[in-house]
C-alpha atoms as a PDB file:
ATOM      1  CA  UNK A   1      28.802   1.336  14.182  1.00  0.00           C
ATOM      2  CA  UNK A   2      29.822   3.533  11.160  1.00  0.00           C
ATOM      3  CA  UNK A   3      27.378   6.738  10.415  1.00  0.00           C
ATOM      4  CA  UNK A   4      26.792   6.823   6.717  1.00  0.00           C
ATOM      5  CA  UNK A   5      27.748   9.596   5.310  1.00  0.00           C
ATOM      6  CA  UNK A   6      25.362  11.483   4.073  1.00  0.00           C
ATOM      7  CA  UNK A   7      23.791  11.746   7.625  1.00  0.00           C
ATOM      8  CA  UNK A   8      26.288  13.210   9.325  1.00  0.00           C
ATOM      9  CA  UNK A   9      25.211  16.897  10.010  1.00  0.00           C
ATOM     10  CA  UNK A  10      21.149  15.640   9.803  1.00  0.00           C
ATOM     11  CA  UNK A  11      19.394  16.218  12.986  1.00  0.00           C
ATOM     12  CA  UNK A  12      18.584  12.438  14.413  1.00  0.00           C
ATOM     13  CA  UNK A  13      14.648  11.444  14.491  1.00  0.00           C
ATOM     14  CA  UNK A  14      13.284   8.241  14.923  1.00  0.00           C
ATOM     15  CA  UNK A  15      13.022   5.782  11.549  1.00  0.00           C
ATOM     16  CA  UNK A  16      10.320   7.144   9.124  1.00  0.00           C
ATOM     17  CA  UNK A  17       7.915   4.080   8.432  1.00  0.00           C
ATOM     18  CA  UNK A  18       6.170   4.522   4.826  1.00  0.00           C
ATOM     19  CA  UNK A  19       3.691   2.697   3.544  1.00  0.00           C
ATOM     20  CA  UNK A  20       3.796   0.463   0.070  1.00  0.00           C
ATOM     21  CA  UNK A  21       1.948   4.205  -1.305  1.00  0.00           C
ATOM     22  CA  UNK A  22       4.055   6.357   0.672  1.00  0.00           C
ATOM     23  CA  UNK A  23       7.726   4.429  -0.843  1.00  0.00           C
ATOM     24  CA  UNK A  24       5.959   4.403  -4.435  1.00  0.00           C
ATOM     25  CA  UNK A  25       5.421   8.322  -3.831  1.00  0.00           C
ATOM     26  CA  UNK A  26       8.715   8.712  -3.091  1.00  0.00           C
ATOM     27  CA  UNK A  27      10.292   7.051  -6.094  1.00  0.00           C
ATOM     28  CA  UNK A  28       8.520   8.606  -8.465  1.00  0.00           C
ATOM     29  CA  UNK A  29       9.482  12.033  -7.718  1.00  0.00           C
ATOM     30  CA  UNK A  30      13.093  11.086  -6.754  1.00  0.00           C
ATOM     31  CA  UNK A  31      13.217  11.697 -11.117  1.00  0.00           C
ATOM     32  CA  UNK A  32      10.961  14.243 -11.972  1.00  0.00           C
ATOM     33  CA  UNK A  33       8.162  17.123  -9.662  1.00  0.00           C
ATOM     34  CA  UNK A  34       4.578  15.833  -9.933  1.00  0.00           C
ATOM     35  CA  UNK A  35       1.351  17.020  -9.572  1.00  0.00           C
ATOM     36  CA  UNK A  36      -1.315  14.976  -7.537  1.00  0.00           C
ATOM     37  CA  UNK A  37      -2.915  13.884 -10.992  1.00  0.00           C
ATOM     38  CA  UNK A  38       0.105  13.267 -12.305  1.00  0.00           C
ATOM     39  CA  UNK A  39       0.887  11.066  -9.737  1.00  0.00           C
ATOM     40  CA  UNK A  40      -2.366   9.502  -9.538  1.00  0.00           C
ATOM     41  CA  UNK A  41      -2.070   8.065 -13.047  1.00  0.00           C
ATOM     42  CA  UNK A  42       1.254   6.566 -12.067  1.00  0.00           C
ATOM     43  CA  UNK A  43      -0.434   4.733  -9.329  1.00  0.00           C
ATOM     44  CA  UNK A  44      -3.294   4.121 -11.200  1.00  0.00           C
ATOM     45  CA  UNK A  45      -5.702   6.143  -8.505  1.00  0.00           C
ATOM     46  CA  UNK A  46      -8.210   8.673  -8.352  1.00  0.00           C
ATOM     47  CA  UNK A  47      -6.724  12.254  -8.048  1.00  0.00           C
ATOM     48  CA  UNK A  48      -9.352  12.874  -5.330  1.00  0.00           C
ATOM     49  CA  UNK A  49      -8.609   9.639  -3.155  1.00  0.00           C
ATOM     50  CA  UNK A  50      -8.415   9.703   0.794  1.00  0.00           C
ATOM     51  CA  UNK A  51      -5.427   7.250   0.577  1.00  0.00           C
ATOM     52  CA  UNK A  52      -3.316   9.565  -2.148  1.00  0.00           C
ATOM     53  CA  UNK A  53      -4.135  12.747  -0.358  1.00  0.00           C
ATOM     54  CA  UNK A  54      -3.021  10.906   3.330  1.00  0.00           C
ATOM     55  CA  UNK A  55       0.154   9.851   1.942  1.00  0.00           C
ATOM     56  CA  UNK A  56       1.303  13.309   0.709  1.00  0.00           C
ATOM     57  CA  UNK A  57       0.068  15.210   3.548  1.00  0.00           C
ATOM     58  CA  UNK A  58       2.140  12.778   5.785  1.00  0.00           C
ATOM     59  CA  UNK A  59       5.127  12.956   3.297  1.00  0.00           C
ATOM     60  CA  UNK A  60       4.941  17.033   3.564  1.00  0.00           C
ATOM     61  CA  UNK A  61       4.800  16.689   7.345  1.00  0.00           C
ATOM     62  CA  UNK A  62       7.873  14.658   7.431  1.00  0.00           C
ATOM     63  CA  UNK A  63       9.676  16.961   4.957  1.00  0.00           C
ATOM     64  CA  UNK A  64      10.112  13.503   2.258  1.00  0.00           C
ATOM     65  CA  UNK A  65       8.675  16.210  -0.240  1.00  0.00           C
ATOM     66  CA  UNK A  66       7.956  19.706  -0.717  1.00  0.00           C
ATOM     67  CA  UNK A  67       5.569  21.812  -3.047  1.00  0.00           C
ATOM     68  CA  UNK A  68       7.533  23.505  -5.976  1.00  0.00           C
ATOM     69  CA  UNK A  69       5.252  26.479  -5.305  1.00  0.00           C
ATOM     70  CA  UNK A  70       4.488  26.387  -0.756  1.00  0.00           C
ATOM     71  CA  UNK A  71       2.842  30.109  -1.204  1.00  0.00           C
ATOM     72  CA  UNK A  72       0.176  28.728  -2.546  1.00  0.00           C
ATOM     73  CA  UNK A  73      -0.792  25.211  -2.121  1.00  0.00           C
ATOM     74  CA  UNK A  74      -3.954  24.883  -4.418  1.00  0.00           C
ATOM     75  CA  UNK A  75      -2.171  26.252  -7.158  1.00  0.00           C
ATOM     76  CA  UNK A  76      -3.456  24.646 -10.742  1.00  0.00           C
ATOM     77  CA  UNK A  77      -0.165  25.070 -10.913  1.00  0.00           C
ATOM     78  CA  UNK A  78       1.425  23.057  -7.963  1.00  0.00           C
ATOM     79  CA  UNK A  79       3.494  19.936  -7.866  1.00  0.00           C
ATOM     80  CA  UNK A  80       5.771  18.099  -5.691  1.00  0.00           C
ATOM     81  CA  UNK A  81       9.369  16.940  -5.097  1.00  0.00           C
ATOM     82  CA  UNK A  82      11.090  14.933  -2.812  1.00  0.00           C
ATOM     83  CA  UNK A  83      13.825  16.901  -0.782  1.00  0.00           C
ATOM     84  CA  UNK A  84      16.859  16.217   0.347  1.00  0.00           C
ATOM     85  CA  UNK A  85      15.902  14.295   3.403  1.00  0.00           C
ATOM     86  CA  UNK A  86      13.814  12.258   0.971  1.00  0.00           C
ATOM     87  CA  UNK A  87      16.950  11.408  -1.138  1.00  0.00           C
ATOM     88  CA  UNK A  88      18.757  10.490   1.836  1.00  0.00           C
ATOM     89  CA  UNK A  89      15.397   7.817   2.578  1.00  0.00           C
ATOM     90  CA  UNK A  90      15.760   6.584  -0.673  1.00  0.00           C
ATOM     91  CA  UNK A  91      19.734   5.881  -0.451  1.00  0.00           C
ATOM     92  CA  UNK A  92      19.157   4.420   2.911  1.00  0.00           C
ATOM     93  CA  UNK A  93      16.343   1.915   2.315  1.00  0.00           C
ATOM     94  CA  UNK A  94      18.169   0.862  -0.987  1.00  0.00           C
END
């Protein structure tokens, strides 16, 4: 079995399993940093919901995204982008 490339180097974990909100997530910042109303619209959620909040706080945990400002994270300020090991998701479940 051939690695792909841009995993070679990555530390091995077990499979990431997203959900539909999760993926969505994902794709929209793999073009441009977000903030969580930002991102709500695109979903077309509340920027308070449980199930918006869940999926970045499990994203962040994973290390799928990042906050463009981690000093502080309730920043009026803050948004979020996907990181490298989110790119390397993406390339992989495409």
């Amino acid at each position: 079995m051939k690695i792909h490339e841009d995993f070679i180097g990555l530390p091995v974990e077990a499979p990431v399993e997203l959900t539909d909100t999760e993926s969505r997530i994902i794709r929209l910042l793999e073009k441009n940093e977000l903030s969580i109303s930002e991102i709500s619209v695109c979903l077309n959620q509340k920027p308070k919901s449980g199930i918006l909040k869940k999926s970045l706080k499990i994203l962040l945990n994973h290390g799928i995204i990042c906050l463009t400002i981690p000093d502080k994270p309730n920043s009026p300020k803050q948004k979020y982008r996907i990181t490298e090991k989110g790119l390397n998701l993406l390339k992989f479940k495409n």
